[in-house]
C-alpha atoms as a PDB file:
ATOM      1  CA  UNK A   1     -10.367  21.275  -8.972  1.00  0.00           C
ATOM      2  CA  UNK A   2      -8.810  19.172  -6.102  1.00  0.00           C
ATOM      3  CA  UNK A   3      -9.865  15.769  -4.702  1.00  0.00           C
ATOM      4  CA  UNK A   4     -12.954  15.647  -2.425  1.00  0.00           C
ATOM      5  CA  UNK A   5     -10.353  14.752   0.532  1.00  0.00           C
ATOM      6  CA  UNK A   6      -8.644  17.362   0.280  1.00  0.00           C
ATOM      7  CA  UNK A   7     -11.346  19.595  -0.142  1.00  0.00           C
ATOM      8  CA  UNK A   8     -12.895  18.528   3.085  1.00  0.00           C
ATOM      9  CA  UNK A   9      -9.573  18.833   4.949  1.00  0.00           C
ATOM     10  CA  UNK A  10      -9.156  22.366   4.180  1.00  0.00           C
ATOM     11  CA  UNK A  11     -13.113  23.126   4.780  1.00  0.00           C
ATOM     12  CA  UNK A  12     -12.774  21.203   8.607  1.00  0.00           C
ATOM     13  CA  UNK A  13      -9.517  23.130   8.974  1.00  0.00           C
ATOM     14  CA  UNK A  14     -11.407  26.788   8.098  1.00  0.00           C
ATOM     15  CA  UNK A  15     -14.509  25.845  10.155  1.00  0.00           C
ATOM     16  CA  UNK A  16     -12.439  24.900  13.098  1.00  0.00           C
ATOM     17  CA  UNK A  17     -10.029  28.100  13.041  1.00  0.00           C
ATOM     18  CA  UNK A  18     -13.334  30.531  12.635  1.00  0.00           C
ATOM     19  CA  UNK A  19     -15.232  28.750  15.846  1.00  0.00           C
ATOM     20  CA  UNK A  20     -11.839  29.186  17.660  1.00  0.00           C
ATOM     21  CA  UNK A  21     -12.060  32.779  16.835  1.00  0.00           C
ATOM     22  CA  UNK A  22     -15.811  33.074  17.883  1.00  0.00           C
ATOM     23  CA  UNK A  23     -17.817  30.092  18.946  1.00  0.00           C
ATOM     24  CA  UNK A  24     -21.466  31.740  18.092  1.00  0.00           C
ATOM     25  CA  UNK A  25     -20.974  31.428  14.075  1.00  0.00           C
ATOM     26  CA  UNK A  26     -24.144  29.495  13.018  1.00  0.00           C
ATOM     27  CA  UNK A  27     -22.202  29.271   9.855  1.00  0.00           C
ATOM     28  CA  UNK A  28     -19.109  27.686  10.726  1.00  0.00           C
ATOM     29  CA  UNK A  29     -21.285  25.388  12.969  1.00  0.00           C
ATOM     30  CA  UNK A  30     -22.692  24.155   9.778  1.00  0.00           C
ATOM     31  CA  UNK A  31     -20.101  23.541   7.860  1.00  0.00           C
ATOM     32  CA  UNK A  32     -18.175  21.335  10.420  1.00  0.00           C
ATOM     33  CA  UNK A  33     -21.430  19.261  10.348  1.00  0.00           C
ATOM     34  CA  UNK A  34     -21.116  18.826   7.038  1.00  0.00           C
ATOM     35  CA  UNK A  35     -17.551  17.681   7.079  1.00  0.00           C
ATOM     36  CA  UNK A  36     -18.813  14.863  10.204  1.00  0.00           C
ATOM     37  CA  UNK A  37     -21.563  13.871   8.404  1.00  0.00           C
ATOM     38  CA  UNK A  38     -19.276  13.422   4.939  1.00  0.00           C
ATOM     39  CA  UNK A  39     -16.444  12.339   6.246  1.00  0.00           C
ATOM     40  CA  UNK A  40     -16.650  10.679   9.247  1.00  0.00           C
ATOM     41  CA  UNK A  41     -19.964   9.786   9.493  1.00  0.00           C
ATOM     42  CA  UNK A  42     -20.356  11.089  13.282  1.00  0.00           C
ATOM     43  CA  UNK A  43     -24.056  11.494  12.859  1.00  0.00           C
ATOM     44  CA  UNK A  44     -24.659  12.451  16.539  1.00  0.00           C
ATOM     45  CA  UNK A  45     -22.087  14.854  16.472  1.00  0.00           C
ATOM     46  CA  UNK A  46     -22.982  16.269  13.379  1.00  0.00           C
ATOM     47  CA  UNK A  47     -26.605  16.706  14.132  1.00  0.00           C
ATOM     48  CA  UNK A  48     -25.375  18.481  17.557  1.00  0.00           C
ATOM     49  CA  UNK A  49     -23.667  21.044  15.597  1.00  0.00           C
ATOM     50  CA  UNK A  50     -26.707  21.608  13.210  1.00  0.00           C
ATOM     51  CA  UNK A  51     -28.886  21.658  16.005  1.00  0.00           C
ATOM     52  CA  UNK A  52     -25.861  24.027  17.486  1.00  0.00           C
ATOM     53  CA  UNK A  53     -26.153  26.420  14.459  1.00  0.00           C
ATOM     54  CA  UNK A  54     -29.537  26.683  14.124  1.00  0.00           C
ATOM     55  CA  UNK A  55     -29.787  27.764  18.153  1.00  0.00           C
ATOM     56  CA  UNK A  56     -27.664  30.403  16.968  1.00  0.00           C
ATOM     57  CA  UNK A  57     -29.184  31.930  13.722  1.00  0.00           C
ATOM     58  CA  UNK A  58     -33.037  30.081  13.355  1.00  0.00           C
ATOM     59  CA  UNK A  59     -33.332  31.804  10.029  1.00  0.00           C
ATOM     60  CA  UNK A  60     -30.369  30.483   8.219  1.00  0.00           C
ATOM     61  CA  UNK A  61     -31.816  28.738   5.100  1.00  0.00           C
ATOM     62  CA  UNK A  62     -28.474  27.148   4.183  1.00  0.00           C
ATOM     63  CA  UNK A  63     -27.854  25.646   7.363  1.00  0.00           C
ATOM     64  CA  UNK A  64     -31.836  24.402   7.118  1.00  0.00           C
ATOM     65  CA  UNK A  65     -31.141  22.913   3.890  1.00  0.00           C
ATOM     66  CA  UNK A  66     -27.802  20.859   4.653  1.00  0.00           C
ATOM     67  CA  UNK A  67     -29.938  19.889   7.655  1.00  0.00           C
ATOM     68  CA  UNK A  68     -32.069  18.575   5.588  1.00  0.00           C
ATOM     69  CA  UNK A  69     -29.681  16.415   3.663  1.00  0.00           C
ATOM     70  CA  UNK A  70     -28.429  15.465   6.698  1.00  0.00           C
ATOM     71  CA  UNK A  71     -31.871  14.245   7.806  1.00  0.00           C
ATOM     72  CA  UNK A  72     -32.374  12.554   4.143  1.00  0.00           C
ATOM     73  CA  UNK A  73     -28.894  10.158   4.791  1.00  0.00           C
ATOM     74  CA  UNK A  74     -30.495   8.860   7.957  1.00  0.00           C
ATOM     75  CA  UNK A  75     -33.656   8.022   6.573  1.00  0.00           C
ATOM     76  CA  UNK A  76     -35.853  10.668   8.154  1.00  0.00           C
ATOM     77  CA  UNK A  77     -37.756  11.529   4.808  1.00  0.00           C
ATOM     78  CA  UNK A  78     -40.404  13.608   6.456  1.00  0.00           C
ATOM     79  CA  UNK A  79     -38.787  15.280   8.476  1.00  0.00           C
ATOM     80  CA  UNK A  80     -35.945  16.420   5.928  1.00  0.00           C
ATOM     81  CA  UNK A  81     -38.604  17.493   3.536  1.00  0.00           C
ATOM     82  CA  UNK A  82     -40.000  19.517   6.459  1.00  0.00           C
ATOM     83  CA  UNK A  83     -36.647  21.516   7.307  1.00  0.00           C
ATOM     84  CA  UNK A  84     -36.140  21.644   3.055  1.00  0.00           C
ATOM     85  CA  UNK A  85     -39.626  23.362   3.454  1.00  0.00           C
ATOM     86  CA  UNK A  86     -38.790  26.055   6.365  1.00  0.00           C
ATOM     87  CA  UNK A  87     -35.623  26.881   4.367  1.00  0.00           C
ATOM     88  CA  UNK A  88     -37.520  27.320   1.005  1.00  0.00           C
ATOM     89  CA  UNK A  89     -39.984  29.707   3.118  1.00  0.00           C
ATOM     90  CA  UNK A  90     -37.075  31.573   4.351  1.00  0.00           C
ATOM     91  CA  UNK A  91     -35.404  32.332   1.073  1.00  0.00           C
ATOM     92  CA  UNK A  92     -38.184  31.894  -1.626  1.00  0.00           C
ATOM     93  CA  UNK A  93     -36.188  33.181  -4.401  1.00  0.00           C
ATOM     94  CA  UNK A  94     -33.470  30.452  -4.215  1.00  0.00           C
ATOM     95  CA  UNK A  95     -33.809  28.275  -7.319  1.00  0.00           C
ATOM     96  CA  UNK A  96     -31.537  25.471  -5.694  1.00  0.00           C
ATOM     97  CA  UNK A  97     -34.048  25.078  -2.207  1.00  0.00           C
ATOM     98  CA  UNK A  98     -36.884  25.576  -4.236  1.00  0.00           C
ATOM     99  CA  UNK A  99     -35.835  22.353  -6.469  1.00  0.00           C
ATOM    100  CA  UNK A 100     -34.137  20.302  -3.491  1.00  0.00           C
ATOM    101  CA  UNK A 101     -37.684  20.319  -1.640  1.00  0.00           C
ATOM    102  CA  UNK A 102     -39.149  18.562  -4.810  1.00  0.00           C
ATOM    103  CA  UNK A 103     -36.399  16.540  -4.428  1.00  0.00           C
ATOM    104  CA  UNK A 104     -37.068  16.018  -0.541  1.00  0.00           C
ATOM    105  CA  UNK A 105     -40.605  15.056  -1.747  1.00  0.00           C
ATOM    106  CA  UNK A 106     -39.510  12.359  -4.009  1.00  0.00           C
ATOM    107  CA  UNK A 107     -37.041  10.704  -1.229  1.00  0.00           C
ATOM    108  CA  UNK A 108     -40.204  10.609   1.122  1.00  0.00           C
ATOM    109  CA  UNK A 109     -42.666   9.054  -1.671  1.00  0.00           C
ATOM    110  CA  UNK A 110     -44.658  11.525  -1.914  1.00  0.00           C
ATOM    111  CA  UNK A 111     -44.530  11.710  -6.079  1.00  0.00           C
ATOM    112  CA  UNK A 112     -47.768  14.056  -6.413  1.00  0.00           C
ATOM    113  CA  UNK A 113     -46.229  16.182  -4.074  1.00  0.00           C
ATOM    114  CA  UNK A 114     -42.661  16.491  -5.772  1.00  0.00           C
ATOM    115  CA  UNK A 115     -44.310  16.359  -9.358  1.00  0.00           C
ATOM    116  CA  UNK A 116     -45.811  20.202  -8.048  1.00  0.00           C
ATOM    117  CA  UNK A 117     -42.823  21.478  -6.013  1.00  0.00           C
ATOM    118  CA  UNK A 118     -40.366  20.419  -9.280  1.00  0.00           C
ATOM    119  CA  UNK A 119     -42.876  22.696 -11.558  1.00  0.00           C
ATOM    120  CA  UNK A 120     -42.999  25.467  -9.353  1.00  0.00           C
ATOM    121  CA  UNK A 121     -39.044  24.947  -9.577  1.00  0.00           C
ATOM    122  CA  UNK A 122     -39.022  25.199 -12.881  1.00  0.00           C
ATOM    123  CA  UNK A 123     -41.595  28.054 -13.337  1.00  0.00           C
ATOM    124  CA  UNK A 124     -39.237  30.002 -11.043  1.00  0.00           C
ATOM    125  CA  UNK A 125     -35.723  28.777 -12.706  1.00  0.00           C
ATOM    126  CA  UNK A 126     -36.606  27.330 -15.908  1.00  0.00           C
ATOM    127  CA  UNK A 127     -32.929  27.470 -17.320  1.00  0.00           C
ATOM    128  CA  UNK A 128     -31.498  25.456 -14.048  1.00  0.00           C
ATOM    129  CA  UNK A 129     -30.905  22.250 -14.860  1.00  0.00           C
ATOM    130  CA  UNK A 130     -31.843  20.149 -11.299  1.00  0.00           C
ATOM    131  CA  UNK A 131     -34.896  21.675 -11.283  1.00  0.00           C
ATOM    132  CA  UNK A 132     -35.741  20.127 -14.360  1.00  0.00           C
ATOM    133  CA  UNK A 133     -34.031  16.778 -13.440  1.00  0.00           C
ATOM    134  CA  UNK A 134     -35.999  16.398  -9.985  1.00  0.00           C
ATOM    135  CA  UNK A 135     -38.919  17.016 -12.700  1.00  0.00           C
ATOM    136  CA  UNK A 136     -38.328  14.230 -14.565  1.00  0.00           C
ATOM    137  CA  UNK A 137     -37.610  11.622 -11.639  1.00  0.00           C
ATOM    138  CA  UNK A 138     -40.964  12.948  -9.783  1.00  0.00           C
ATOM    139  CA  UNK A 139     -42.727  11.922 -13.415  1.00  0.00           C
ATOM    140  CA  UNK A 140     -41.323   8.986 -13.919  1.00  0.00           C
ATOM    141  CA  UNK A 141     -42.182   7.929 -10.368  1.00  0.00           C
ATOM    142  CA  UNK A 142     -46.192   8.452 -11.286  1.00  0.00           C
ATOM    143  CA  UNK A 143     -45.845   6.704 -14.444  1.00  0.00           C
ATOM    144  CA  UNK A 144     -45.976  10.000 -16.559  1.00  0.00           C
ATOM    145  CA  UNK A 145     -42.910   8.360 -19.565  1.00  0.00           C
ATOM    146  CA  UNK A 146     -43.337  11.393 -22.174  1.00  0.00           C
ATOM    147  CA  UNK A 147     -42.817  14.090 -19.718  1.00  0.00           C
ATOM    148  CA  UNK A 148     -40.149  12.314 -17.813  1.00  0.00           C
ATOM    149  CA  UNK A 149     -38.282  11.887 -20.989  1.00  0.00           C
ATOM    150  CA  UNK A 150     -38.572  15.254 -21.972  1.00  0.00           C
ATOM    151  CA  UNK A 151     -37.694  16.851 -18.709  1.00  0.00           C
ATOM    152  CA  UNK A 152     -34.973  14.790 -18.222  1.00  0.00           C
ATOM    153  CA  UNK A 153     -33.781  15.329 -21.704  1.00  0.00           C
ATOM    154  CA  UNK A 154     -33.670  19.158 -20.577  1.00  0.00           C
ATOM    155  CA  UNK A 155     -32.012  18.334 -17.716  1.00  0.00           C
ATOM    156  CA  UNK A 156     -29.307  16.784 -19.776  1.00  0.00           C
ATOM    157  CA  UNK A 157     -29.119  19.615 -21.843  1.00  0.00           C
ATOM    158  CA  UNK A 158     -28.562  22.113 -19.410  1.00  0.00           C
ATOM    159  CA  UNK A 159     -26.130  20.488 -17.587  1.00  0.00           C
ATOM    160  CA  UNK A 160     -24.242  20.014 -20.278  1.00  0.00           C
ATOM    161  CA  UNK A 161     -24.381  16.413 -20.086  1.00  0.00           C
ATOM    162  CA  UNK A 162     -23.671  15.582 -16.480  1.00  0.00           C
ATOM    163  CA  UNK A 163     -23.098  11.466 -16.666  1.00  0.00           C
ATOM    164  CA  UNK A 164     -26.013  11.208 -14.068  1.00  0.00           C
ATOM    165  CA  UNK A 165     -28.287  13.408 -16.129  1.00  0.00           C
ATOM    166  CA  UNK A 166     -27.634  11.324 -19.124  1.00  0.00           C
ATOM    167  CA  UNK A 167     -28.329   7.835 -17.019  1.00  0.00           C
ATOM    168  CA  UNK A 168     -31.151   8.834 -15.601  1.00  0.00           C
ATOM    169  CA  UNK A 169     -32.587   9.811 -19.595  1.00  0.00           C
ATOM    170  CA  UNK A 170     -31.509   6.515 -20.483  1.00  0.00           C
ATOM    171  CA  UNK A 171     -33.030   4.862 -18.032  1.00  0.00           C
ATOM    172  CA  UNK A 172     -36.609   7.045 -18.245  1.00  0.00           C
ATOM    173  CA  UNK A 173     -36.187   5.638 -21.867  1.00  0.00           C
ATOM    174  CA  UNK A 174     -35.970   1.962 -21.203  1.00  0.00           C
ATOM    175  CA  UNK A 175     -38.910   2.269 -18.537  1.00  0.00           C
ATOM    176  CA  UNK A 176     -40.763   3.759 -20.803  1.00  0.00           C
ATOM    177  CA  UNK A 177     -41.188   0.678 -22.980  1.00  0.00           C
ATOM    178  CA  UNK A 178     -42.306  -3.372 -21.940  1.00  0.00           C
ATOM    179  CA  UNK A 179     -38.893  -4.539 -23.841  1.00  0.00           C
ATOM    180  CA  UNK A 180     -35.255  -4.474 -23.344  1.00  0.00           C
ATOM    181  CA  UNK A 181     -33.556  -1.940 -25.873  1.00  0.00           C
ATOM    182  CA  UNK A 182     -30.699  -1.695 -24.702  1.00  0.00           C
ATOM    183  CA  UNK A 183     -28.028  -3.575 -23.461  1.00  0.00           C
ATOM    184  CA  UNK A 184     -24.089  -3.277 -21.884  1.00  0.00           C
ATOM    185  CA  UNK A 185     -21.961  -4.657 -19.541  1.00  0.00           C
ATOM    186  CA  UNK A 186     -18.991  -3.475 -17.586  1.00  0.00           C
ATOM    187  CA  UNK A 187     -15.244  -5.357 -15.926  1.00  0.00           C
ATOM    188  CA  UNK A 188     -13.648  -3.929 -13.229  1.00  0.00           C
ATOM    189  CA  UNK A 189     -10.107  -4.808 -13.213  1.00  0.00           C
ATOM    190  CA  UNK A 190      -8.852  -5.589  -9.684  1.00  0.00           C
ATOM    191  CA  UNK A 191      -5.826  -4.354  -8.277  1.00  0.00           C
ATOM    192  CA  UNK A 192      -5.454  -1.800 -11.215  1.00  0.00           C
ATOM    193  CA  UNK A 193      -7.618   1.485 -12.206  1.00  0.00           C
ATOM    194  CA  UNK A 194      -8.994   0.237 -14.890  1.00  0.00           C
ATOM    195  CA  UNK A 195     -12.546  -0.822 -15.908  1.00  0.00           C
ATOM    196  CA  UNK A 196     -13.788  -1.284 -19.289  1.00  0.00           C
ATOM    197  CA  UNK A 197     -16.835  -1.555 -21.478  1.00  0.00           C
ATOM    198  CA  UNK A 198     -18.044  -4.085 -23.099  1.00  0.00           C
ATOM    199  CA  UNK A 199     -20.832  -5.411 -25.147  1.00  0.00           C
ATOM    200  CA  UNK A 200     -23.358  -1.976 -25.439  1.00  0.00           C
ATOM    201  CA  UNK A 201     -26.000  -2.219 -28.099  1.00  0.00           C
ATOM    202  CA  UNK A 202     -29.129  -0.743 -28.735  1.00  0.00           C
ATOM    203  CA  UNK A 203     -31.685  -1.726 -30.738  1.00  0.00           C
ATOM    204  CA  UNK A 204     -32.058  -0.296 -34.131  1.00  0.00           C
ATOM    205  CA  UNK A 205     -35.530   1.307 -33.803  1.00  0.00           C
ATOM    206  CA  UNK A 206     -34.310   3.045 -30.277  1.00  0.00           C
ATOM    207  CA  UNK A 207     -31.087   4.467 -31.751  1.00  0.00           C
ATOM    208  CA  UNK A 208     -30.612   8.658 -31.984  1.00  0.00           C
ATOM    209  CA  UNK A 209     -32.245   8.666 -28.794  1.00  0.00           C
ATOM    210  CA  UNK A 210     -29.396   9.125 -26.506  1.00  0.00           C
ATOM    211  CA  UNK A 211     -29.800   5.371 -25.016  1.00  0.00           C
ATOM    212  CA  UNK A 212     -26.214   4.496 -26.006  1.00  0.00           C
ATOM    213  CA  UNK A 213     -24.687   7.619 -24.549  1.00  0.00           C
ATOM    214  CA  UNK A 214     -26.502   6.798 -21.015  1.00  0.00           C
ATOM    215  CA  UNK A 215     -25.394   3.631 -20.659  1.00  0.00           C
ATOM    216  CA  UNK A 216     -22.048   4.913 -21.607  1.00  0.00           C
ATOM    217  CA  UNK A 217     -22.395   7.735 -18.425  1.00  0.00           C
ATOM    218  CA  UNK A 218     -23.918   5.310 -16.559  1.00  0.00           C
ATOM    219  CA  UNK A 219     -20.901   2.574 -16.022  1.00  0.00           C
ATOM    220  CA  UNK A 220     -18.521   4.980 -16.024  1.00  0.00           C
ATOM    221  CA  UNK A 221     -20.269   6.696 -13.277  1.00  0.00           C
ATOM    222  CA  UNK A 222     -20.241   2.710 -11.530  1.00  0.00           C
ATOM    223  CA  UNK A 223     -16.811   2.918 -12.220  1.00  0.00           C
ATOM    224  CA  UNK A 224     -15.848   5.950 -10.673  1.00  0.00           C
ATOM    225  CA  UNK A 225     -17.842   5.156  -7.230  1.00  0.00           C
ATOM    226  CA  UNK A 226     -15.675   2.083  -6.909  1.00  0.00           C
ATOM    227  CA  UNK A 227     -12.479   4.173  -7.686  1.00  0.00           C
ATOM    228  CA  UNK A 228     -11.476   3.742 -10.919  1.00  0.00           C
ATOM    229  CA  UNK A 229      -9.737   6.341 -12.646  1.00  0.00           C
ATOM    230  CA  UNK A 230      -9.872   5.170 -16.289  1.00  0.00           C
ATOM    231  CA  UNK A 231     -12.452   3.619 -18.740  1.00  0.00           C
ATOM    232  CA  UNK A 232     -11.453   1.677 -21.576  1.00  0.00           C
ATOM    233  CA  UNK A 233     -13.620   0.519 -24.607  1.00  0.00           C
ATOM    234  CA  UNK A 234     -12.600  -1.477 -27.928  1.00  0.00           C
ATOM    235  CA  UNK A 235     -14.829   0.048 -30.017  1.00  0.00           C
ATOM    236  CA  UNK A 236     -16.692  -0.168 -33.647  1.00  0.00           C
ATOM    237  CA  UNK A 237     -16.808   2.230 -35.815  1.00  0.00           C
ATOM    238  CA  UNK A 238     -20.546   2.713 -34.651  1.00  0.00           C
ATOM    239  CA  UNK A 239     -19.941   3.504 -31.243  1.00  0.00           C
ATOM    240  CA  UNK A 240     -16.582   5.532 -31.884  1.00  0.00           C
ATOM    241  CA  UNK A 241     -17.779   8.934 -32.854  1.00  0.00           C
ATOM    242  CA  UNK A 242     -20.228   8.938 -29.661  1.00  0.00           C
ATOM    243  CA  UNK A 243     -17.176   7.969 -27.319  1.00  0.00           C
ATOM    244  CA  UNK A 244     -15.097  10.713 -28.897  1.00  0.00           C
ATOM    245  CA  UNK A 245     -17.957  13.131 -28.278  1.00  0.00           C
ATOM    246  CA  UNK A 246     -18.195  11.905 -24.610  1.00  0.00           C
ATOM    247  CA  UNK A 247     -14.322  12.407 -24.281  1.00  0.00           C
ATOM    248  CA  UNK A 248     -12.223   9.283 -24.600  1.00  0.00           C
ATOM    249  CA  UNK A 249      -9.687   9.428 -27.084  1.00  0.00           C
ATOM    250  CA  UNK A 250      -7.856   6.621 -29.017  1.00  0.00           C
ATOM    251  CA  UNK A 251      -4.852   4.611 -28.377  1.00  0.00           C
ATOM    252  CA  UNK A 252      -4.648   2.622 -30.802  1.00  0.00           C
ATOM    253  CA  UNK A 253      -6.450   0.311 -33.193  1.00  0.00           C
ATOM    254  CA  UNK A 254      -7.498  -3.675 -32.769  1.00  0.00           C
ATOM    255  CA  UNK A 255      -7.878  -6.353 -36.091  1.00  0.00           C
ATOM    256  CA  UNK A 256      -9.632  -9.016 -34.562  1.00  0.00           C
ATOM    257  CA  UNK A 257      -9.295 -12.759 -36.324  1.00  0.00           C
ATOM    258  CA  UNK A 258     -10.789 -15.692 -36.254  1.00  0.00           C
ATOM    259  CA  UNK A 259      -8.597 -18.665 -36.010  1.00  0.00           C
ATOM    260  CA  UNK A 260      -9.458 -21.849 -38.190  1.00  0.00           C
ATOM    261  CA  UNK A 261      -7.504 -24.854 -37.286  1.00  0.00           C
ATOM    262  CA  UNK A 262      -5.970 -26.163 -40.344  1.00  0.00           C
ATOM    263  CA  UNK A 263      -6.920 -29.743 -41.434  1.00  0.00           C
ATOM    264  CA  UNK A 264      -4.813 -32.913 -42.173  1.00  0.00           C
ATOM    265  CA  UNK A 265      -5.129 -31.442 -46.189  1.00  0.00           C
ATOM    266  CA  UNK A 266      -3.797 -27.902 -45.559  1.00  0.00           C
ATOM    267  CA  UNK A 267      -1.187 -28.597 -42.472  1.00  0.00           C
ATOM    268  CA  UNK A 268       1.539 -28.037 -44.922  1.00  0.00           C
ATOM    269  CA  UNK A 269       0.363 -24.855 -45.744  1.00  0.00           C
ATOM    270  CA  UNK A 270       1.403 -21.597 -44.264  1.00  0.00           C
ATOM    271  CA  UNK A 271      -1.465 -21.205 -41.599  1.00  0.00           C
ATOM    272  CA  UNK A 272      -3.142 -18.022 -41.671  1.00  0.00           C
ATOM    273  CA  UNK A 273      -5.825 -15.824 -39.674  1.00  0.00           C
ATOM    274  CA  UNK A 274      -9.469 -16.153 -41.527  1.00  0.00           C
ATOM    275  CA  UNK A 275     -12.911 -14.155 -40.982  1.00  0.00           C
ATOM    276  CA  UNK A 276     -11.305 -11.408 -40.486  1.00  0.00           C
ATOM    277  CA  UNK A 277     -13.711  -8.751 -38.312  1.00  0.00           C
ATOM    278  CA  UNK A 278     -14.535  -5.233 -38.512  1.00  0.00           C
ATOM    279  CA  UNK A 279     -11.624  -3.180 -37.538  1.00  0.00           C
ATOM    280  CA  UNK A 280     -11.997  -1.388 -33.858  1.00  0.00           C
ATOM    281  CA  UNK A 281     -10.163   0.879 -32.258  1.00  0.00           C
ATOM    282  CA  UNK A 282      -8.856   0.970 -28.717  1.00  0.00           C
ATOM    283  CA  UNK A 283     -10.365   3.813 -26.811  1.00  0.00           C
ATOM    284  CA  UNK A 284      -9.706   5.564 -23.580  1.00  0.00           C
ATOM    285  CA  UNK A 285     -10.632   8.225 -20.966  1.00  0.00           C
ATOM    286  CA  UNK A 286      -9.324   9.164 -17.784  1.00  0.00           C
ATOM    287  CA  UNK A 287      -8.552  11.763 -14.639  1.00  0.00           C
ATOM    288  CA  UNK A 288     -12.174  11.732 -13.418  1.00  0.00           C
ATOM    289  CA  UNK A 289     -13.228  10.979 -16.889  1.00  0.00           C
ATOM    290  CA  UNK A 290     -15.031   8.243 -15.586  1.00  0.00           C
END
């Protein structure tokens, strides 16, 4: 795996050296828009080149459907769920178009609409984990909890836990309910790359559910928008085995005290930590762990 910078580098530098070896590849066309639209945000130039590509080859569902994302960034809803729909009708059988029109659906608002697309997603792929995930957003959106949850919950599943998959669960979960059930916070460190977790807790009646685990994916995924590279967590021995299972590993272990100032009776004493707290260890994770 290599950083998304470089990645687009060497995709520019490919889509560049094809078009200077023939100019009429709807392809390469395509994928140069992709890298202006990602990278430097030259929408006008980008959309020439999709609008460039699809002169060339009309029936290129790929190119449709980056179009279409391209149209979703700019806040053209309906029209990107129209171009998601001509490149569904040109390759029917692709599991991936067929979920990112429900998807398209849900950007626009139009929840009835993505709740069908996402099943006929499903029905088509049911072992492909987005179309189960644009599933659960389009139910949750229409106020259907239990089937959001449990889509979602596949979602999760199949993905293998994908951090976003397991947010989006948690937060299906909490929406679910008329109460708070769960709670965490997270510090990002300036001028370091380190953020760290703090406070999670979830009420005892809502644990085994997975809450703890999204909120977990969920601030680290915070963390690694705003470019930090490691996660760090003092944890109970609650919370520990779940971390471990989500990847960080220890570094050490924490004995909290609390400090009682001696009085004017025991100031010749030898003064001593008291209340001694439940042991924690130090946890960490890190290179795109978070």
């Amino acid at each position: 795996m290599i950083e998304p910078a470089a990645g687009f580098r060497r995709i520019r530098s490919a889509a560049q050296h094809a078009l200077a070896l023939d100019s009429s590849l709807a392809d390469a066309h395509g994928t140069l828009a992709l890298v202006l639209m990602h990278v430097d945000q030259n929408w006008p130039e980008a959309e020439r080149q999709f609008h460039v590509a699809l002169e060339l080859d009309p029936n290129n569902a790929q190119v449709r459907h980056d179009y279409a994302h391209f149209l979703l960034a700019v806040r053209r809803t309906s029209d990107a769920a129209a171009e998601s729909e001509r490149a569904v009708a040109l390759d029917p059988v692709d599991a991936g178009l067929e979920s990112c029109l429900g998807w398209h659906e849900l950007s626009g608002q139009h929840y009835d609409s993505a709740v069908a697309q996402s099943l006929r997603a499903v029905a088509a792929a049911p072992e492909f984990f987005w179309a189960h995930q644009t599933l659960g957003w389009s139910y949750e959106q229409v106020g259907r909890y239990p089937e959001a949850i449990a889509s979602l919950r596949r979602a999760a599943e199949l993905s293998g836990g994908l951090p976003f998959t397991q947010a989006s669960l948690g937060h299906a979960l909490a929406m679910a309910g008329d109460r708070a059930v769960s709670g965490a916070r997270i510090d990002f460190h300036q001028g370091t790359e380190f953020a760290s977790l703090w406070g999670g807790g979830t009420l005892e009646s809502w644990r085994g559910k997975g809450i703890y685990s999204s909120m977990v994916a969920y601030r680290a995924r915070l963390a690694a928008e705003r470019g930090y590279r490691y996660l760090r967590v003092d944890a109970l021995p609650t919370s520990a085995p779940i971390l471990t299972r989500l990847g960080f590993v220890q570094l050490s272990t924490t004995v909290p005290y609390v400090f009682t100032p001696p009085t004017s009776s025991t100031r010749s004493a030898t003064a001593a930590p008291s209340d001694t707290r439940p042991t924690s260890r130090t946890l960490s994770i890190s290179d795109g762990g978070a």
